[in-house]
C-alpha atoms as a PDB file:
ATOM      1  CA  UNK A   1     -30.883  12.046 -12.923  1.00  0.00           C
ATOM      2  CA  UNK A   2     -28.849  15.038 -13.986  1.00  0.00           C
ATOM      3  CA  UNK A   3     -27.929  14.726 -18.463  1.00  0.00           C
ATOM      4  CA  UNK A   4     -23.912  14.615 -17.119  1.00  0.00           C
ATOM      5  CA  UNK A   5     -24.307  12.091 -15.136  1.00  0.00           C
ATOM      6  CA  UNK A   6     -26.669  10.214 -17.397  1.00  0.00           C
ATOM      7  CA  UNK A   7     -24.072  10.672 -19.769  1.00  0.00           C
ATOM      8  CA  UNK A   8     -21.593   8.673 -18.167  1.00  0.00           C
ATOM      9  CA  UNK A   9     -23.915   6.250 -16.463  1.00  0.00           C
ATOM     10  CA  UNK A  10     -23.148   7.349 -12.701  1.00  0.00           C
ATOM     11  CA  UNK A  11     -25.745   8.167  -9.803  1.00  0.00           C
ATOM     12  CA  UNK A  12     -25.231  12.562  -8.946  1.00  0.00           C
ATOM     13  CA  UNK A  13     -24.092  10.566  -5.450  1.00  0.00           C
ATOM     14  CA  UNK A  14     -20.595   9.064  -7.011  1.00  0.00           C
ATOM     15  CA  UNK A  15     -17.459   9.098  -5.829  1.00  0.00           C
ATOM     16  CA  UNK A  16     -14.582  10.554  -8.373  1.00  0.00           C
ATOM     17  CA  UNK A  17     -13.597   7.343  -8.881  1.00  0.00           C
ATOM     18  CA  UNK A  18     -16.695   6.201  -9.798  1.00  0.00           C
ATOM     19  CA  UNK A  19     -16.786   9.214 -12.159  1.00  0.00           C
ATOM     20  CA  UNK A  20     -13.584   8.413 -13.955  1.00  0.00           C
ATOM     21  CA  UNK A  21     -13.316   4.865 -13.952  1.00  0.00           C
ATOM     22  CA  UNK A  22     -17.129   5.071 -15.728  1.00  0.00           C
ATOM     23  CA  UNK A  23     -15.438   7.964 -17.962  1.00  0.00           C
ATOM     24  CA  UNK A  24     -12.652   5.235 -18.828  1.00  0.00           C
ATOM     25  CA  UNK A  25     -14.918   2.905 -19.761  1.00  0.00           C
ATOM     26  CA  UNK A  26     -16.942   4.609 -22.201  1.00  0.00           C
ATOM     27  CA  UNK A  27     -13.896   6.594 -23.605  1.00  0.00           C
ATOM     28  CA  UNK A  28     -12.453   2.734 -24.664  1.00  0.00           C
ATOM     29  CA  UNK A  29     -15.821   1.625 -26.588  1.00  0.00           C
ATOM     30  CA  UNK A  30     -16.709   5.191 -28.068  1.00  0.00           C
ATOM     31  CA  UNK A  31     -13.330   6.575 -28.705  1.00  0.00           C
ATOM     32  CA  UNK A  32     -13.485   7.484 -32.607  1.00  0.00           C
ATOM     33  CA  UNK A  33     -10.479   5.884 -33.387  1.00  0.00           C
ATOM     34  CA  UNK A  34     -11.635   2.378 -32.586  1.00  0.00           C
ATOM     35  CA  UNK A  35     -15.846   2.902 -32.660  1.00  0.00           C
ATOM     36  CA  UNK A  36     -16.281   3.923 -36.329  1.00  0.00           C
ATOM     37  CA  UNK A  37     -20.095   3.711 -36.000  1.00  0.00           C
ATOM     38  CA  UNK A  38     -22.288   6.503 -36.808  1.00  0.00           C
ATOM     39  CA  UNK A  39     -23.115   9.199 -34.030  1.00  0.00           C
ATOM     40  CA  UNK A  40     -20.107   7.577 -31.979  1.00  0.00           C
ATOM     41  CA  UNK A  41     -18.089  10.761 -32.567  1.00  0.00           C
ATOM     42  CA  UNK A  42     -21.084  13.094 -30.711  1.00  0.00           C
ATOM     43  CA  UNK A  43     -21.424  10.795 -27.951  1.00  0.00           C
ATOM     44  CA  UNK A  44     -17.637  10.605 -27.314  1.00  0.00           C
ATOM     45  CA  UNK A  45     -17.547  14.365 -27.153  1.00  0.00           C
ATOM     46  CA  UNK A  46     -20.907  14.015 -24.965  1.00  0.00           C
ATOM     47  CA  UNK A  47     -18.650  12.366 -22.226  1.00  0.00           C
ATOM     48  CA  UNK A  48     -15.863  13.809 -21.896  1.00  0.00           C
ATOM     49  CA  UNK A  49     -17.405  17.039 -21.812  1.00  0.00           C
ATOM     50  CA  UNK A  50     -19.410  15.420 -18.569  1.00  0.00           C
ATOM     51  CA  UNK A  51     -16.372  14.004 -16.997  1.00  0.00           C
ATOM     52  CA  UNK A  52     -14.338  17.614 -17.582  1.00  0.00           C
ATOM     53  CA  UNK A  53     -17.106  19.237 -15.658  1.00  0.00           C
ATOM     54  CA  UNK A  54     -17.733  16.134 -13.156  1.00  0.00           C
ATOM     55  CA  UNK A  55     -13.744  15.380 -12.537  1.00  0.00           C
ATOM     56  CA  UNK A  56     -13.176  19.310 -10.938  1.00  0.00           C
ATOM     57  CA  UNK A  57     -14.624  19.469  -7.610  1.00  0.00           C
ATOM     58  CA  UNK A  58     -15.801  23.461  -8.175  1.00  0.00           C
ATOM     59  CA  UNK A  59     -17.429  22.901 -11.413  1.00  0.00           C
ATOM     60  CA  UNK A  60     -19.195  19.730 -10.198  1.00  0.00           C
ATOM     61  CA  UNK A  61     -20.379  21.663  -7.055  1.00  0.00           C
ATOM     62  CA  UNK A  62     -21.834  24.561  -9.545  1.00  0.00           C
ATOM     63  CA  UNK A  63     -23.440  22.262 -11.747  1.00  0.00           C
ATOM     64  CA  UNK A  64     -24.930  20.433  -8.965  1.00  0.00           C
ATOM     65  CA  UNK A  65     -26.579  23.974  -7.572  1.00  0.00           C
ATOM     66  CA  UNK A  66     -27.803  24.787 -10.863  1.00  0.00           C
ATOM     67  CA  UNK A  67     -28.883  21.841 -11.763  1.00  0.00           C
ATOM     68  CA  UNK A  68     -30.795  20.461  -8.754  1.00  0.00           C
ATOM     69  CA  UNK A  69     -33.859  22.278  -6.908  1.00  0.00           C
ATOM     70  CA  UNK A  70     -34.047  24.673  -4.490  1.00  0.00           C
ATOM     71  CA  UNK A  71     -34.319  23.260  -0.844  1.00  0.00           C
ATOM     72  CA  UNK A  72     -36.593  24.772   2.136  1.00  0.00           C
ATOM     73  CA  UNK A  73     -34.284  25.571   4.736  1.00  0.00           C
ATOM     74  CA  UNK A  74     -35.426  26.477   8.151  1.00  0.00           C
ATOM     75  CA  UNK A  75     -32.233  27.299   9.908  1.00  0.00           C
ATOM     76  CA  UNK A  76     -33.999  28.589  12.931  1.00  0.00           C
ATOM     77  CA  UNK A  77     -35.038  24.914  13.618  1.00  0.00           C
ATOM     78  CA  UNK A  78     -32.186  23.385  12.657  1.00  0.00           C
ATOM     79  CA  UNK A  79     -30.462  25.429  15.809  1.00  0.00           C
ATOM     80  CA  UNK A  80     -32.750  25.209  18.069  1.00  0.00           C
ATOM     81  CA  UNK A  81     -32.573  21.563  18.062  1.00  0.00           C
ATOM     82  CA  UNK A  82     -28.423  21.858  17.417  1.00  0.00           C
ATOM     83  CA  UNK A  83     -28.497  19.284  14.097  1.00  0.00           C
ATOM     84  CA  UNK A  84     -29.083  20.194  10.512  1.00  0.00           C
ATOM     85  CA  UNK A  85     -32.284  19.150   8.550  1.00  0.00           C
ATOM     86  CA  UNK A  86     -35.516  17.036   9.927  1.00  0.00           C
ATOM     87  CA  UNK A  87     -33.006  14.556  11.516  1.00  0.00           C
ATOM     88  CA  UNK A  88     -32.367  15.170  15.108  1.00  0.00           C
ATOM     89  CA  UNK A  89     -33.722  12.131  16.387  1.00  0.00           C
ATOM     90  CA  UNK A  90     -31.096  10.435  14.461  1.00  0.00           C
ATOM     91  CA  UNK A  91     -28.238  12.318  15.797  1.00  0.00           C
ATOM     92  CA  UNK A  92     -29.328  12.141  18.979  1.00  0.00           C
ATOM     93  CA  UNK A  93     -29.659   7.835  18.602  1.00  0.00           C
ATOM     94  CA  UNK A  94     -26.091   7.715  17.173  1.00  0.00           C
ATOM     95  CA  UNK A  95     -24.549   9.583  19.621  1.00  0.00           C
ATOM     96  CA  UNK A  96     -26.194   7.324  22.252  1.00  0.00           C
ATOM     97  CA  UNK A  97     -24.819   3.773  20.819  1.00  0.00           C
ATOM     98  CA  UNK A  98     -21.144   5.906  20.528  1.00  0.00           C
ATOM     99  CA  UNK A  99     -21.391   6.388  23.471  1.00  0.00           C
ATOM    100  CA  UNK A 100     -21.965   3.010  24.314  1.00  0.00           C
ATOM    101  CA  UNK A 101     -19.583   1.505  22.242  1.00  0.00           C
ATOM    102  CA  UNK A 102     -17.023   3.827  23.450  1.00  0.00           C
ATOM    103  CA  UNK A 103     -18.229   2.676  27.462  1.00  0.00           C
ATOM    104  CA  UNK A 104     -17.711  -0.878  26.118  1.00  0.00           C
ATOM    105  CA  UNK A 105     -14.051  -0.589  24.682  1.00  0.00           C
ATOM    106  CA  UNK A 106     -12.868   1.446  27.973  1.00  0.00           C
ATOM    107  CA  UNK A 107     -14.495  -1.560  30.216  1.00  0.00           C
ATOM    108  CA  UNK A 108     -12.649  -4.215  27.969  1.00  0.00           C
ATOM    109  CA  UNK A 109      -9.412  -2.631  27.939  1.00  0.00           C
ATOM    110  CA  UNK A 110      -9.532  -2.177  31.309  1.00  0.00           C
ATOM    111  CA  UNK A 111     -10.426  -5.856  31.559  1.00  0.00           C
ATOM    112  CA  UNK A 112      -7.787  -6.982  29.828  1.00  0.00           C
ATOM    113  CA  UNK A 113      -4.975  -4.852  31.767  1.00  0.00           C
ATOM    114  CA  UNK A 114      -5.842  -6.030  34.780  1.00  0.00           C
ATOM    115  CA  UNK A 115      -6.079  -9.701  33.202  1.00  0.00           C
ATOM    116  CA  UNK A 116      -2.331  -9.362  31.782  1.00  0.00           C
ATOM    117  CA  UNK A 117       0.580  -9.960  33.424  1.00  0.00           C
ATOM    118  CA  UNK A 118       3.884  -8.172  32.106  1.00  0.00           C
ATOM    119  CA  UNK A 119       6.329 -10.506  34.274  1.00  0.00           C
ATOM    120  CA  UNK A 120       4.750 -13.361  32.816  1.00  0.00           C
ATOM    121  CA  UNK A 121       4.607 -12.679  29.197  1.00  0.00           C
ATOM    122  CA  UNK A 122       8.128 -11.889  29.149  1.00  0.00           C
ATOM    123  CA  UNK A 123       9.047 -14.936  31.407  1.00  0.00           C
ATOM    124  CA  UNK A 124       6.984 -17.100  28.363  1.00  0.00           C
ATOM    125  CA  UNK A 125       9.099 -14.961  25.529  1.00  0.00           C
ATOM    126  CA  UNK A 126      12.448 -15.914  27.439  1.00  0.00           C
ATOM    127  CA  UNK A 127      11.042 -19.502  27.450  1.00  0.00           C
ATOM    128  CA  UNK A 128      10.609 -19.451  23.418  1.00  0.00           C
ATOM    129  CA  UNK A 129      13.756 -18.309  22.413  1.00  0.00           C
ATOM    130  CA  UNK A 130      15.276 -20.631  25.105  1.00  0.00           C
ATOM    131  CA  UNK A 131      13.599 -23.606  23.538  1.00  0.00           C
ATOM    132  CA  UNK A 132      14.111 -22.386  20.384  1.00  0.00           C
ATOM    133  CA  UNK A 133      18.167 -21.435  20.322  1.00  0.00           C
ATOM    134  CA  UNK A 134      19.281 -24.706  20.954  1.00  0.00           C
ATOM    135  CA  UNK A 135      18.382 -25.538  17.001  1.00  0.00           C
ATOM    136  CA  UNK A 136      18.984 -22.260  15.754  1.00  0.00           C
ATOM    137  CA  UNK A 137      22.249 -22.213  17.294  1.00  0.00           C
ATOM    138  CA  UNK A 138      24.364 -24.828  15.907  1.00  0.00           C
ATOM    139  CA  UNK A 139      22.642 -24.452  11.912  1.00  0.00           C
ATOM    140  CA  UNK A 140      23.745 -20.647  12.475  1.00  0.00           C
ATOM    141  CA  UNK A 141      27.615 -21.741  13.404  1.00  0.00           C
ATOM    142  CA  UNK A 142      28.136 -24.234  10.972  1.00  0.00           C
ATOM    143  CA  UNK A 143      26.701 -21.399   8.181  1.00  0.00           C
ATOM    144  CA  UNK A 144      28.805 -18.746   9.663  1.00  0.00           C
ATOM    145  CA  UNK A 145      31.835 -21.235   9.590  1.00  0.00           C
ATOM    146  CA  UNK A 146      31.237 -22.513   5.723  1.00  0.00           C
ATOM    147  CA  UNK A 147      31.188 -18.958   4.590  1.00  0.00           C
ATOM    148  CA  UNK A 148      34.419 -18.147   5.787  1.00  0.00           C
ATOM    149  CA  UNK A 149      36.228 -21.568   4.616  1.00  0.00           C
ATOM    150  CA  UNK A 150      34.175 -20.507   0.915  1.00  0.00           C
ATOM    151  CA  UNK A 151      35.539 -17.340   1.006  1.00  0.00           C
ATOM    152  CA  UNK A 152      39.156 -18.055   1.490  1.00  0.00           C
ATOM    153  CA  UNK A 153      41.272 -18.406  -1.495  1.00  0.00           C
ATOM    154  CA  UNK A 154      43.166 -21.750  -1.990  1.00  0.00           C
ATOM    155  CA  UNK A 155      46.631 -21.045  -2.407  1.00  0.00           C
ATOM    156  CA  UNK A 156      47.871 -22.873  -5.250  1.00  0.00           C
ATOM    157  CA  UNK A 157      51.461 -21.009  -5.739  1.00  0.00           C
ATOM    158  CA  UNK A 158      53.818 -21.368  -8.724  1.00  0.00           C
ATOM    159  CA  UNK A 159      57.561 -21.901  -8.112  1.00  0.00           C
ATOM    160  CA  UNK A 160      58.366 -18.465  -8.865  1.00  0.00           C
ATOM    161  CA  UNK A 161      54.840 -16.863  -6.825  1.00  0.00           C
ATOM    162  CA  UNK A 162      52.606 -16.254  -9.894  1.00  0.00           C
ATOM    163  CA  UNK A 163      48.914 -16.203  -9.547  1.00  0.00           C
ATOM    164  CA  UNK A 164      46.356 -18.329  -7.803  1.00  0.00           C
ATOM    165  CA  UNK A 165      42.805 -19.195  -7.768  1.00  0.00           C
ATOM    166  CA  UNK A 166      39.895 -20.174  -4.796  1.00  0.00           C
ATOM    167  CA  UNK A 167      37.766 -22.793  -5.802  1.00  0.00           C
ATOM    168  CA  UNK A 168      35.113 -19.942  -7.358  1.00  0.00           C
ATOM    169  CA  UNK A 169      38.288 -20.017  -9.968  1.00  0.00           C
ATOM    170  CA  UNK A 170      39.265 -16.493  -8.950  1.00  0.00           C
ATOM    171  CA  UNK A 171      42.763 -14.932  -9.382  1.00  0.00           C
ATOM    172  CA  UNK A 172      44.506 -13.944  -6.223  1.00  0.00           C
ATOM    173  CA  UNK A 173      48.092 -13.041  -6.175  1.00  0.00           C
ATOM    174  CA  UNK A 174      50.881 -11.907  -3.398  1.00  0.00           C
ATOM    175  CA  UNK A 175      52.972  -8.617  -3.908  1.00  0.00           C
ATOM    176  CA  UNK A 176      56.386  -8.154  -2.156  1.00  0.00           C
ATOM    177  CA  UNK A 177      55.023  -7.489   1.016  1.00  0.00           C
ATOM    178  CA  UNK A 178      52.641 -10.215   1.778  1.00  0.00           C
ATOM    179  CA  UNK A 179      49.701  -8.642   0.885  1.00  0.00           C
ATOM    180  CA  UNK A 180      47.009 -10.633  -1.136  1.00  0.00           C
ATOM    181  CA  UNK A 181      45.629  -8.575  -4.362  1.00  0.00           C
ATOM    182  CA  UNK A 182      42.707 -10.166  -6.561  1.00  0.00           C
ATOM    183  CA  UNK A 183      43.438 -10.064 -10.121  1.00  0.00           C
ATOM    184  CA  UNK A 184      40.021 -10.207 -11.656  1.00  0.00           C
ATOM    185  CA  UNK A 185      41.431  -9.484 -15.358  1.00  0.00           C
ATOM    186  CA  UNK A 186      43.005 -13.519 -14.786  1.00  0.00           C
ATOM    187  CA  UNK A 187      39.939 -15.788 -13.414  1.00  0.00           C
ATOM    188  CA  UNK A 188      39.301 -18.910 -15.151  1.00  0.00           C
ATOM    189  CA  UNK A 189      35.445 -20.003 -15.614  1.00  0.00           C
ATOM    190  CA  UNK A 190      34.470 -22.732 -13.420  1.00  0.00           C
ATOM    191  CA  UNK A 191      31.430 -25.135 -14.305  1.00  0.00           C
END
């Protein structure tokens, strides 16, 4: 294991999540401000200089080249058989069981499309909401009803056609015309 990622405890495989949520971690416990032991100030510097290199993708990628051994390539190979590395055989099995898989999802769709029936789904959904309006129906009329006899004010007029208040104890009043005006400046507080 490579000293930057020893430093923060990660495999050279991990994610950048992995990376920072591991840089987190340490940076609580080792942070000087709340680890006064000795050598706790050198280790905190220890990792976040590995998680500034490890947190940028370039830098990461150069450190990883220097850091880790040269590989034999044999390209020449690699093309004649059409895959990268020793692995062909691999390739060659995955593709096969896609390929399966892929023959298996296309025979059950196609099982299933021939097994549904449009007419008769939407002669069951028509059936539902048939069976199901008949409850809906008069709780949604009654509601609809009670909000307009809560929203109307109660006239309560003076002699000489002052103000007046709905049962929420809101001011309404009538101008010369007819016309109803709320008067929010005169509502009363009702308990």
């Amino acid at each position: 294991m490579c000293a930057l990622y020893q430093a923060l405890g990660v495999a050279p495989t991990a994610s950048k999540r992995a990376i920072r949520l591991a840089y987190l971690r340490l940076a609580k416990q080792l942070h000087p401000d709340v680890n006064k032991a000795h050598g706790a100030d050198a280790k905190f510097q220890q990792v976040r200089d590995a998680y500034e290199v490890l947190s940028d993708d370039a830098r990461r990628r150069e450190y990883d080249r220097q850091v880790s051994p040269p590989r034999a390539s044999r390209p020449h190979a690699a093309r004649a058989r059409g895959t990268h590395g020793d692995f062909g055989f691999m390739d060659q099995e995955a593709r096969r069981m896609r390929q399966e898989h892929e023959e298996l999802r296309r025979r059950a769709e196609a099982q299933f499309f021939m097994q549904f029936n449009r007419s008769r789904y939407r002669a069951s959904l028509s059936e539902s909401l048939f069976r199901f309006l008949p409850v809906v129906l008069p709780i949604w009329t009654v509601l609809l009803l009670y909000s307009f006899y809560r929203n109307r004010p109660v006239e309560r007029t003076s002699p000489e056609g002052g103000p007046f208040w709905d049962q929420k104890g809101q001011a309404f009043a009538r101008d010369a015309y007819g016309r109803l005006h709320r008067m929010p400046d005169l509502d009363r507080q009702v308990i």
